[in-house]
Every structure is written in structure tokens, then in C-alpha cells.
C-alpha atoms as a PDB file:
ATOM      1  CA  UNK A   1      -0.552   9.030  20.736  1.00  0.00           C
ATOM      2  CA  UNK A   2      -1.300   7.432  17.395  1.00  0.00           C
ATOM      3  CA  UNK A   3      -0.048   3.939  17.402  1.00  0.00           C
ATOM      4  CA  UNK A   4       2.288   3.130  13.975  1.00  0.00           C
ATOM      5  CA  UNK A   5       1.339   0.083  12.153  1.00  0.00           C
ATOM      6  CA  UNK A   6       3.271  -2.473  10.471  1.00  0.00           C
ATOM      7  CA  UNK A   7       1.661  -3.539   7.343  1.00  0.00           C
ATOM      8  CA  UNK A   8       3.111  -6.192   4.762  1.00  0.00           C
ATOM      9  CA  UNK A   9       2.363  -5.885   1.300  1.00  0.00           C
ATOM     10  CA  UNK A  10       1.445  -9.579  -1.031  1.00  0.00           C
ATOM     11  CA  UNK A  11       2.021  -8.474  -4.404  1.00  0.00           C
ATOM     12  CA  UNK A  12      -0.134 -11.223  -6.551  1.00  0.00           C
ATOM     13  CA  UNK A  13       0.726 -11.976 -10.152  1.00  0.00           C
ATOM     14  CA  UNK A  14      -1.055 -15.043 -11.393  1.00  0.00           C
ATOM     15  CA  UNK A  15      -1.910 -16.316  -8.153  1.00  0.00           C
ATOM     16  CA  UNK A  16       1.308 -16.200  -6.554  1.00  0.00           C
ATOM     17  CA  UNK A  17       3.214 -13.384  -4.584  1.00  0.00           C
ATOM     18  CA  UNK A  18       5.965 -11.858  -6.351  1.00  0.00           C
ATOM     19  CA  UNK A  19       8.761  -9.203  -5.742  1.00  0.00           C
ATOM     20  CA  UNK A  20      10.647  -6.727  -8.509  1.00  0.00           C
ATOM     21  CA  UNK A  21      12.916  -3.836  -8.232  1.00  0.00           C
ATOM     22  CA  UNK A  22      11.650  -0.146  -9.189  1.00  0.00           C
ATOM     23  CA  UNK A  23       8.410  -2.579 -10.396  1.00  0.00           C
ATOM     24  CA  UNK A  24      10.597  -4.311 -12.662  1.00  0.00           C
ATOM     25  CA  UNK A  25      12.257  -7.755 -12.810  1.00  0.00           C
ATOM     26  CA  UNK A  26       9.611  -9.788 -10.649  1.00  0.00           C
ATOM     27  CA  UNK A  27      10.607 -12.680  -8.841  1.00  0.00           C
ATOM     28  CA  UNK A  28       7.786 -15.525  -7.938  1.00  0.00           C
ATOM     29  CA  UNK A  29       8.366 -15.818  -3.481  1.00  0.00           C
ATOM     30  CA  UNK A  30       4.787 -17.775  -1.924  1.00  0.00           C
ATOM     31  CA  UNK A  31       1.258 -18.701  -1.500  1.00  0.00           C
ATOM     32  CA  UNK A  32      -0.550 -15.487  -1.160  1.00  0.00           C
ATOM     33  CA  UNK A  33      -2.576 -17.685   1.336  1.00  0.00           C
ATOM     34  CA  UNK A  34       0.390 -18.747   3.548  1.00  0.00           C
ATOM     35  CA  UNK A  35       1.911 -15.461   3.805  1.00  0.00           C
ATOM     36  CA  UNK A  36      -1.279 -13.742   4.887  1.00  0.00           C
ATOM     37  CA  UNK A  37      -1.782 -16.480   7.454  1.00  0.00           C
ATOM     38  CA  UNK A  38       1.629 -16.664   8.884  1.00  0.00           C
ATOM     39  CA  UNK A  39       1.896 -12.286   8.999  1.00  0.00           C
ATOM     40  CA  UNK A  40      -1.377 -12.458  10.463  1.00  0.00           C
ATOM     41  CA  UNK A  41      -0.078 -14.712  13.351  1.00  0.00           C
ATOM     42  CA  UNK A  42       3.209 -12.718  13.891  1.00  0.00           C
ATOM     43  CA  UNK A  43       1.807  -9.075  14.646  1.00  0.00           C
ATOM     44  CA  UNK A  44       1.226  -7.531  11.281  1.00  0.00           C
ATOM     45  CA  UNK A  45      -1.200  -4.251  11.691  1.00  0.00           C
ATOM     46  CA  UNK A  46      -2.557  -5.230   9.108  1.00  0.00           C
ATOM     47  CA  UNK A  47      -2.236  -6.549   5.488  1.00  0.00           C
ATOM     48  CA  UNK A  48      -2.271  -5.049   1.896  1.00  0.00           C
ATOM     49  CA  UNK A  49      -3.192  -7.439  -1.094  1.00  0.00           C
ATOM     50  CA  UNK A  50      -2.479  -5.779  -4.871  1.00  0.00           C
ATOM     51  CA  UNK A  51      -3.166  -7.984  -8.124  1.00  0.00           C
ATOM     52  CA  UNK A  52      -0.591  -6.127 -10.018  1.00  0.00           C
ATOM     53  CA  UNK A  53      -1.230  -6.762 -13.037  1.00  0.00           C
ATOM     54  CA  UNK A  54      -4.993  -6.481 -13.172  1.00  0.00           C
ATOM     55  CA  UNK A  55      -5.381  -3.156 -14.398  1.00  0.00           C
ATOM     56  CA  UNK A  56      -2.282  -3.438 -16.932  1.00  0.00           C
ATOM     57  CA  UNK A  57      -4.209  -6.754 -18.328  1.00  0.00           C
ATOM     58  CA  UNK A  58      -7.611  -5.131 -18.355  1.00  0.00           C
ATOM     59  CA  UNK A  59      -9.515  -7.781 -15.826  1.00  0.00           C
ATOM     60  CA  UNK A  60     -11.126  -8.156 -12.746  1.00  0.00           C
ATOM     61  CA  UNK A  61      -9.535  -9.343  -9.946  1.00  0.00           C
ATOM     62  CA  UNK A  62      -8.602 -12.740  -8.768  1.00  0.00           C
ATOM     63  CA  UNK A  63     -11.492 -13.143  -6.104  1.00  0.00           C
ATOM     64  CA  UNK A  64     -11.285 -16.338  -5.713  1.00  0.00           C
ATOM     65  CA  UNK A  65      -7.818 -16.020  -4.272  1.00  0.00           C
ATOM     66  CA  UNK A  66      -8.761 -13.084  -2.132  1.00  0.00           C
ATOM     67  CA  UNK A  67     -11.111 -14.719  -0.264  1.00  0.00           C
ATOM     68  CA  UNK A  68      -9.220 -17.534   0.766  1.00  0.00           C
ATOM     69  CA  UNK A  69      -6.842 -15.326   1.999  1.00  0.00           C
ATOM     70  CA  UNK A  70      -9.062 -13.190   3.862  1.00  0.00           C
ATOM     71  CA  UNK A  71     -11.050 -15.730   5.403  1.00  0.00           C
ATOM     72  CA  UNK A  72      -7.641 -17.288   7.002  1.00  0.00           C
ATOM     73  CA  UNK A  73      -6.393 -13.811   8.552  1.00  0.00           C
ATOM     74  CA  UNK A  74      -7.697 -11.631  11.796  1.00  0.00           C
ATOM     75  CA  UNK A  75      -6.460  -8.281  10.905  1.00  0.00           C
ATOM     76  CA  UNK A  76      -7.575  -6.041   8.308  1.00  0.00           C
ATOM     77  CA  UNK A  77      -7.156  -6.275   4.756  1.00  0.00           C
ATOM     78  CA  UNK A  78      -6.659  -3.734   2.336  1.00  0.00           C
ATOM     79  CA  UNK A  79      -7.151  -4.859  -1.704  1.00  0.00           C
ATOM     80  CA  UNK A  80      -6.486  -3.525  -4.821  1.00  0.00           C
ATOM     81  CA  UNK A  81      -6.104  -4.322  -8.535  1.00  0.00           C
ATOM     82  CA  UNK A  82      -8.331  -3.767 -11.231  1.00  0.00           C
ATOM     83  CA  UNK A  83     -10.519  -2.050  -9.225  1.00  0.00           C
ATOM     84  CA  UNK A  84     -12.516   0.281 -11.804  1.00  0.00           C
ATOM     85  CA  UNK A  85     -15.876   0.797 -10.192  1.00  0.00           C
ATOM     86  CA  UNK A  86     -18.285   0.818  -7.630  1.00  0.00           C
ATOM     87  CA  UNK A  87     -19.388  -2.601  -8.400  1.00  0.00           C
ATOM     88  CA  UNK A  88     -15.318  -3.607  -7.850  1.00  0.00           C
ATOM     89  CA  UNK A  89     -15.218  -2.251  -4.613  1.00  0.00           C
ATOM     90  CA  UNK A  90     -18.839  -4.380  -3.402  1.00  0.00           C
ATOM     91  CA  UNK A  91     -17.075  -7.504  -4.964  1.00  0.00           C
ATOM     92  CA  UNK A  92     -13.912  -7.007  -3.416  1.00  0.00           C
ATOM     93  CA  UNK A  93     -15.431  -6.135   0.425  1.00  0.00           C
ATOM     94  CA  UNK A  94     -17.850  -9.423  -0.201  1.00  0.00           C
ATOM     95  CA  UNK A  95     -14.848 -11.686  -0.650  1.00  0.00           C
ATOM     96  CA  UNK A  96     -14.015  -9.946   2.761  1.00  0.00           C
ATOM     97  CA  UNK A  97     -12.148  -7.095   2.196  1.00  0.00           C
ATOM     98  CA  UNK A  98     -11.881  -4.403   4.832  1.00  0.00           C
ATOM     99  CA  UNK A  99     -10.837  -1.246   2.776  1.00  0.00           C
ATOM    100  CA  UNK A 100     -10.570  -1.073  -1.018  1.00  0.00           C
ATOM    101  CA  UNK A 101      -7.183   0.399  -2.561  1.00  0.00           C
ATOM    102  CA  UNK A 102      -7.818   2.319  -6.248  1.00  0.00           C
ATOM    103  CA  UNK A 103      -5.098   3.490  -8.428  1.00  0.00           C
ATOM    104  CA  UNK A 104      -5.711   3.304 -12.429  1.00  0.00           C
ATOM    105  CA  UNK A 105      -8.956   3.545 -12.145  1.00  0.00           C
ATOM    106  CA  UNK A 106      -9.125   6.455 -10.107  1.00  0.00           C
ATOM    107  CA  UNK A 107      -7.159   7.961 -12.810  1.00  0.00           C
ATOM    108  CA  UNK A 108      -9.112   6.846 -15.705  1.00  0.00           C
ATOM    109  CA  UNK A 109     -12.513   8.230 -13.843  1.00  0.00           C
ATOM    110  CA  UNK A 110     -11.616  10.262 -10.622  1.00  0.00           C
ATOM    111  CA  UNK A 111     -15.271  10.328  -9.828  1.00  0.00           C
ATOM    112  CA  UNK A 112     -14.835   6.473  -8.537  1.00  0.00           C
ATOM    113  CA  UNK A 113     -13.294   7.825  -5.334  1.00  0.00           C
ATOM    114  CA  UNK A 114     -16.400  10.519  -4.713  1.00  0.00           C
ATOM    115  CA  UNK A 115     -18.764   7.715  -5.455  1.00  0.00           C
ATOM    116  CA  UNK A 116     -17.486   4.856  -3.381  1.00  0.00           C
ATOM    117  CA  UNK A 117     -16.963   7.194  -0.323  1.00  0.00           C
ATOM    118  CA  UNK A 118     -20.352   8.180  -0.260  1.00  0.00           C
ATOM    119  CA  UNK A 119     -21.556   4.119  -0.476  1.00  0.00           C
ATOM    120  CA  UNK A 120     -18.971   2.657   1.916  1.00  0.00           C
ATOM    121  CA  UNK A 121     -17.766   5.856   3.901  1.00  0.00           C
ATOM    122  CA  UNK A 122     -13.913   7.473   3.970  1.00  0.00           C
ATOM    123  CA  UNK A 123     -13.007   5.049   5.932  1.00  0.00           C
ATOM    124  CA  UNK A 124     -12.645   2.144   3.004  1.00  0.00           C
ATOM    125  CA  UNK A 125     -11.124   4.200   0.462  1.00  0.00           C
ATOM    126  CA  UNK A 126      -7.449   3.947   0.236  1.00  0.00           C
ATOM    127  CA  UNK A 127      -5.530   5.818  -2.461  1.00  0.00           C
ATOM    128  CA  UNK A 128      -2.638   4.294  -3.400  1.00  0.00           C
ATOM    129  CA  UNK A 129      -0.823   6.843  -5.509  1.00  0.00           C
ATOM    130  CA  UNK A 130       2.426   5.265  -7.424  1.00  0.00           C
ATOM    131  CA  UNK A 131       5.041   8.383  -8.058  1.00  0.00           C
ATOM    132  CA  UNK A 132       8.792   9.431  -9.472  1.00  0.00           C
ATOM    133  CA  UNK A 133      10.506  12.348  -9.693  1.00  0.00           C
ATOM    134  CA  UNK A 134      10.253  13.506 -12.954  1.00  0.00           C
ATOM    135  CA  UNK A 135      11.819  17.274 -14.316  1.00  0.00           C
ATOM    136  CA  UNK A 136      12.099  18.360 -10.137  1.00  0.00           C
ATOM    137  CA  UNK A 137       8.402  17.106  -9.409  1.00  0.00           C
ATOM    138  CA  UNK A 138       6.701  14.374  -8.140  1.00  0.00           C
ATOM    139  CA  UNK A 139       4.670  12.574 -11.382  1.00  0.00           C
ATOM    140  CA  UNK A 140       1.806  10.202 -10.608  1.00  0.00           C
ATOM    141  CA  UNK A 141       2.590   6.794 -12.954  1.00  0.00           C
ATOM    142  CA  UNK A 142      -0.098   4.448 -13.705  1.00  0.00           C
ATOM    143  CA  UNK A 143      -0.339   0.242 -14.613  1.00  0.00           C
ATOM    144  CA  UNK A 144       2.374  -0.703 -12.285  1.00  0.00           C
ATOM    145  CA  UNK A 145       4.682   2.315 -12.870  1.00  0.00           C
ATOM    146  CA  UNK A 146       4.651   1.302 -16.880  1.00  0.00           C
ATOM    147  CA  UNK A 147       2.715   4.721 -17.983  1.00  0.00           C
ATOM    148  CA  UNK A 148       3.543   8.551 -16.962  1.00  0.00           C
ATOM    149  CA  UNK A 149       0.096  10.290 -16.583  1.00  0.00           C
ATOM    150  CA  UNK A 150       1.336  13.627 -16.831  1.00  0.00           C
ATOM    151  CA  UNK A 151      -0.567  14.083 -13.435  1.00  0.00           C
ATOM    152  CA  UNK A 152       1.326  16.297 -10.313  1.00  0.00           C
ATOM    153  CA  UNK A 153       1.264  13.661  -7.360  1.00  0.00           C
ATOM    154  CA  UNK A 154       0.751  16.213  -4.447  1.00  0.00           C
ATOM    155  CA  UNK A 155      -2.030  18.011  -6.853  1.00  0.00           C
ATOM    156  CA  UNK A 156      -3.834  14.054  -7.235  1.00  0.00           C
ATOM    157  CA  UNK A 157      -3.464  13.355  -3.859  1.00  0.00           C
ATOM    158  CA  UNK A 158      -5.037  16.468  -2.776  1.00  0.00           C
ATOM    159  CA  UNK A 159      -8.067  16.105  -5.268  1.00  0.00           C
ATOM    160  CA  UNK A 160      -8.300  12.426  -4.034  1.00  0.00           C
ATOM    161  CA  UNK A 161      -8.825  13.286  -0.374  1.00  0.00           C
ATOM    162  CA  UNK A 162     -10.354  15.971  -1.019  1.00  0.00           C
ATOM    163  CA  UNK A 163     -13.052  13.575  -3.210  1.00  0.00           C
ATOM    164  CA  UNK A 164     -13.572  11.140  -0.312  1.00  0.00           C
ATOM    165  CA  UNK A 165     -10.151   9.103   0.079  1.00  0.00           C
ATOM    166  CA  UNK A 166      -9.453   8.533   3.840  1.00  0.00           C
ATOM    167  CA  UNK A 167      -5.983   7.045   3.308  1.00  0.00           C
ATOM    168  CA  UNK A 168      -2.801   7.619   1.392  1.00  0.00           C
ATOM    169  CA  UNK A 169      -0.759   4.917  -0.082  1.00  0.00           C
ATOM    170  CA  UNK A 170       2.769   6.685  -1.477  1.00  0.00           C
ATOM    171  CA  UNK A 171       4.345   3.644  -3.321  1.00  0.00           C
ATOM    172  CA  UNK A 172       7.994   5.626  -4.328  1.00  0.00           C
ATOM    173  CA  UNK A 173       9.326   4.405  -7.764  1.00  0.00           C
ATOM    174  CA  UNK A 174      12.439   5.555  -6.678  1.00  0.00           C
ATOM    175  CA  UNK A 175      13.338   3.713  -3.907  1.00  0.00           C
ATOM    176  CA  UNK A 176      10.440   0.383  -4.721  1.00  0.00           C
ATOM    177  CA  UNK A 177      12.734  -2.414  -3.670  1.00  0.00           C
ATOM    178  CA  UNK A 178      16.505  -0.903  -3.599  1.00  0.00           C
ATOM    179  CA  UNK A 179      16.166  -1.237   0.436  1.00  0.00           C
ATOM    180  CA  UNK A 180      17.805   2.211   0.691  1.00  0.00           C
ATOM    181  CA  UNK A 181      15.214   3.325   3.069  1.00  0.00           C
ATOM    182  CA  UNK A 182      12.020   5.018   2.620  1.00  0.00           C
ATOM    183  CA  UNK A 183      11.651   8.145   0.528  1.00  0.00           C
ATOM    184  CA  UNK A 184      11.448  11.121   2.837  1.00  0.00           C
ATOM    185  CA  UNK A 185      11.108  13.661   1.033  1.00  0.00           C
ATOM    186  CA  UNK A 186       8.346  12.677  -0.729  1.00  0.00           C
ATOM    187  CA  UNK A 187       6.451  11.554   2.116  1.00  0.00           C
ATOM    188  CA  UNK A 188       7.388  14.909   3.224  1.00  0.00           C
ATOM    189  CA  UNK A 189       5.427  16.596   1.265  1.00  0.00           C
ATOM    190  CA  UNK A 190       2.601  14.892   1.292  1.00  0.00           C
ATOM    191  CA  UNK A 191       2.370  14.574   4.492  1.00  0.00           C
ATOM    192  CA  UNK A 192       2.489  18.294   4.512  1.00  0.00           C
ATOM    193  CA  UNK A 193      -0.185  18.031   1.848  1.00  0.00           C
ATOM    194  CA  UNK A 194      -3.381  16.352   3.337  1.00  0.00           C
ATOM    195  CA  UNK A 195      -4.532  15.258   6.805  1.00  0.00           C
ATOM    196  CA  UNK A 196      -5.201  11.930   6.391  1.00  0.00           C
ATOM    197  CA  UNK A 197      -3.414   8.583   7.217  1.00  0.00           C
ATOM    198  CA  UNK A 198      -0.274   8.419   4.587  1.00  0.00           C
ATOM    199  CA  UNK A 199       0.921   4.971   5.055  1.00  0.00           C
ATOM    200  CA  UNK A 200       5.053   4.952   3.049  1.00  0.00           C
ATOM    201  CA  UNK A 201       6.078   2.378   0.541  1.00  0.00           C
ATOM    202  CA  UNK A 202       9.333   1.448  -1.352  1.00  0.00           C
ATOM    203  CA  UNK A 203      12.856   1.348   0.203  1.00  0.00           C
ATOM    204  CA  UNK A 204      12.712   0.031   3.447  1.00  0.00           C
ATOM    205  CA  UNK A 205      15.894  -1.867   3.596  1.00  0.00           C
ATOM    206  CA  UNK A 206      16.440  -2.887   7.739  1.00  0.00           C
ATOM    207  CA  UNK A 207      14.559  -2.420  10.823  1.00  0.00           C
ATOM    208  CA  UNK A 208      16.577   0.818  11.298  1.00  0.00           C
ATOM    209  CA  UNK A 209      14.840   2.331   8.148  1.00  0.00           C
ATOM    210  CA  UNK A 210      11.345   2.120   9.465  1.00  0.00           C
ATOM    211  CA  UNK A 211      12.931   3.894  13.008  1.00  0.00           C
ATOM    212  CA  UNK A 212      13.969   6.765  10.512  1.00  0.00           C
ATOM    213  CA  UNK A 213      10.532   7.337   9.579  1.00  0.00           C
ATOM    214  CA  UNK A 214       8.809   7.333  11.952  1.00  0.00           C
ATOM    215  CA  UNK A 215      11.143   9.365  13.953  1.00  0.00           C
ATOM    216  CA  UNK A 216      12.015  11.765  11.011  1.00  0.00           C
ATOM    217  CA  UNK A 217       8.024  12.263   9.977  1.00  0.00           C
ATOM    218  CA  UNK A 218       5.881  11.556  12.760  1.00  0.00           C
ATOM    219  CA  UNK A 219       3.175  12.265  10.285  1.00  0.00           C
ATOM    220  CA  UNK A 220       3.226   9.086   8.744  1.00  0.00           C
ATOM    221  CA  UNK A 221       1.115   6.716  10.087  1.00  0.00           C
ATOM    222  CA  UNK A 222       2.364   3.152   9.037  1.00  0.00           C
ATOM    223  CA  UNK A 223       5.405   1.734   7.002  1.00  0.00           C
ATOM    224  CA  UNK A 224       4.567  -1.081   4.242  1.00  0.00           C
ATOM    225  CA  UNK A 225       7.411  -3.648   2.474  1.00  0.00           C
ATOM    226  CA  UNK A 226       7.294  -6.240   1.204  1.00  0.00           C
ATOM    227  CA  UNK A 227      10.510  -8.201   0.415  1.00  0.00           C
ATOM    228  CA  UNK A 228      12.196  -8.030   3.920  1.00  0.00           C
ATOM    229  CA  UNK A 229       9.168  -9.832   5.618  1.00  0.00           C
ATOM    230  CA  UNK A 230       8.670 -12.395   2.315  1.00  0.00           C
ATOM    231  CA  UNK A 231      12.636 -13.073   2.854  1.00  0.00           C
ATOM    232  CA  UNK A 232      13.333 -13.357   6.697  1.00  0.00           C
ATOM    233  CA  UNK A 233      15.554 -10.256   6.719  1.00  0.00           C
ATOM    234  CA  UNK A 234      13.100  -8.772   8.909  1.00  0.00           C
ATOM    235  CA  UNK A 235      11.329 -10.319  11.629  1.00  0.00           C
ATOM    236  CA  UNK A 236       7.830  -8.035  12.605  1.00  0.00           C
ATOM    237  CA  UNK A 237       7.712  -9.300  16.506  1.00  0.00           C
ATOM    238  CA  UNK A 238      11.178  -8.248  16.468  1.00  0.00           C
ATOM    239  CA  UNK A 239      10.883  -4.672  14.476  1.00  0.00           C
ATOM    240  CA  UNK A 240       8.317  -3.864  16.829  1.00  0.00           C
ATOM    241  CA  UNK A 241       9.955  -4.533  19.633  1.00  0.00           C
ATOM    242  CA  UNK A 242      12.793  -2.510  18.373  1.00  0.00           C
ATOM    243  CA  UNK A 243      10.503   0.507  17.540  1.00  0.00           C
ATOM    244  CA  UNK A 244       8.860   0.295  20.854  1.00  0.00           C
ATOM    245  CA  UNK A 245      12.320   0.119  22.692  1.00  0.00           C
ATOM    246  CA  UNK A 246      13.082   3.429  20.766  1.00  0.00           C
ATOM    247  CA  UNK A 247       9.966   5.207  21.892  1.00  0.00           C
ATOM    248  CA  UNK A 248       7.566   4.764  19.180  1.00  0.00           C
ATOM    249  CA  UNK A 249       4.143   3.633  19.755  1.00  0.00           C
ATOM    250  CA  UNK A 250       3.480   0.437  18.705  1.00  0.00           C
ATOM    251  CA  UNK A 251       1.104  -2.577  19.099  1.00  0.00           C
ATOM    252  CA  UNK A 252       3.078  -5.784  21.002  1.00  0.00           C
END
């Protein structure tokens, strides 16, 4: 049996972590630095990294950041922002990333995802696909959720993996910081989808809500939030403790 992971997410705005609702309203919380030292002491899976507003802002990402951060954690990073081309993704992985996470630029040239999976393998191409429901579908948004691309999210995922990417990230506008829980149906059906790792984002609320998902999509391979680790409302020794107490597989 697949073990689940438990993945934190740093959202980095000029240097510093911040969290929004629906990827509005952001709020400044930490170091990027600290946080990624102290989840990677506590039993985080692993760690996601996103300069948010690199792509909207039309720059490269802060690497200077990034590699403090990833030379002061043991688990793997994923990182994404601004990442545009090949040359991105060798920048990125020589400050020490582990996998590379596109989004706008995949959309602006969907070839990136073909083309970096043949350099660096499947393996370090992560997807992240940002969606809302939108006339009874699921719409792919792009530059932080600002801009509707017209584009069917279960058609771009498909064309993604089916390009190279070896793992989904399914950020929900819907439910992106209301602490609701995670949006099932939509990881549903993508799940349903492709046959890759599909790793849910936006909602979870409570320990409880990360139970739900796993036990109501087995499918899904990890749960990411953010502002329930950043805040103390959820302790990750303690979640996975809970999880494994419930029968899910997890790593103590």
C-alpha cells in the first residue's frame, strides 16, 4: 500500500510566506526559511515552495531565497513560480530543488512540460493546475487565480500528463483557504482522469478533513495546506498519528 504524504505548502510573496482566502486578501505569516526548517523536523513528506506572484509580475524567481531554504531541509522540495522554461527548471533544481512545479507557463507554451520531461525525466515535473467551477465545469485559471483561460481542467490535465507531467497539483479556487474541507468532487474527477500522483489543495480545515480524503478517494496520493500548519491549528506528528490510528498508511 501506497503511503499518503503530508506536504505543507510556503506561499512566498516578497520574500516572506503569506496566506489569502480564494487567493485573495494575503496575510504576511514567516520566514520561508524557518518554516521549511521547523516542517522539515516535524514529519512533513515533503515540502512545496510557490513564488506567487512571479508569473503575475513577469520575473524570475527568488533563488536566492530558495536555496537557503532548501539547503536547511531533508525532505524533498517541490518549487514553482515563474517558471517559463527549460532554463527555469535547471536554475530552480541547482538552487536544490527536487521536482519543478509549472503552471502559467505551461499554459502560455504547453510544449515546456514535453521538453523538461524528456531533460529531467517524469519524475520532476509537477503540474500544478489552479481550477473553479465555472458554467457546470471545471475552468483552468492562470496568475494566481486572477485570469480565466478558457481552458477545460480535466482536458489540461490530461494533455499535461499525457506530455510528460508525473504529478498533479489540483489547487481548488473554491474551497483555497475557507477550511471547509477539500474539494471532492473535483479531485474526483481527476483522479478518475489520469494515473498519476494527484496530490489535493484548498479547504482543508481540521485533521478530520484530510481523514475524509483519503478515506473518500483513495486515489489521491497526498493532502497539501497551508494555513493550519503556518497557524498551530494543526499539528503534522499529531495528524499523522491520527490518520495512522484510522488505518491509513502513513510515514511516523
Amino acid at each position: 500500500m501506497i503511503t499518503k504524504r503530508i506536504i505543507p505548502c510556503l506561499d512566498v510573496k516578497d520574500g516572506r510566506v503569506v496566506k489569502g482566502v480564494n487567493f485573495l486578501g494575503l496575510a504576511d505569516v514567516s520566514s520561508p526559511v524557518k518554516l521549511a526548517e521547523y516542517y522539515s523536523s516535524c514529519g512533513a513528506d515533503e515540502l512545496v515552495f510557490y513564488d506567487i506572484t512571479a508569473s503575475a509580475e513577469g520575473r524570475a524567481l527568488f533563488t536566492d531565497i530558495l536555496t537557503e531554504v532548501a539547503s536547511t531541509i531533508f525532505i524533498p522540495l517541490t518549487v514553482g513560480g515563474g517558471i517559463n522554461t527549460v532554463e527555469d527548471f535547471e536554475r530552480v533544481l541547482k538552487c536544490g530543488a527536487d521536482k519543478v512545479s509549472v503552471n502559467s507557463g505551461a499554459i502560455r507554451d504547453p510544449s515546456l512540460i514535453s521538453q523538461a520531461a524528456q531533460k529531467y525525466g517524469d519524475q520532476c515535473v509537477v503540474l500544478s493546475v489552479d481550477a473553479k467551477r465555472v458554467d457546470g465545469g471545471f475552468r483552468v485559471f492562470a496568475k494566481g487565480g486572477r485570469e480565466d483561460t478558457g481552458l477545460d481542467a480535466l482536458e489540461w490535465i490530461r494533455r499535461g500528463v499525457g506530455d510528460g507531467a508525473g504529478e498533479i497539483v489540483l489547487n481548488s479556487i473554491d474551497t483555497d483557504g475557507v477550511k471547509n474541507g477539500f474539494d471532492l468532487e473535483m479531485l474526483s474527477a481527476v483522479c478518475e482522469a489520469v494515473d498519476v500522483p494527484v496530490i489535493a489543495s484548498g479547504g482543508a480545515g481540521c485533521g478530520a478533513h484530510f481523514r475524509t480524503l483519503f478515506e473518500t478517494l483513495p486515489k489521491v496520493d497526498a493532502g497539501l495546506a497551508a494555513s493550519i500548519f503556518h497557524f498551530g491549528e494543526v499539528a503534522i506528528p499529531d495528524l499523522k498519528q491520527e490518520l495512522a490510528a484510522a488505518g491509513i498508511n502513513m510515514r511516523l
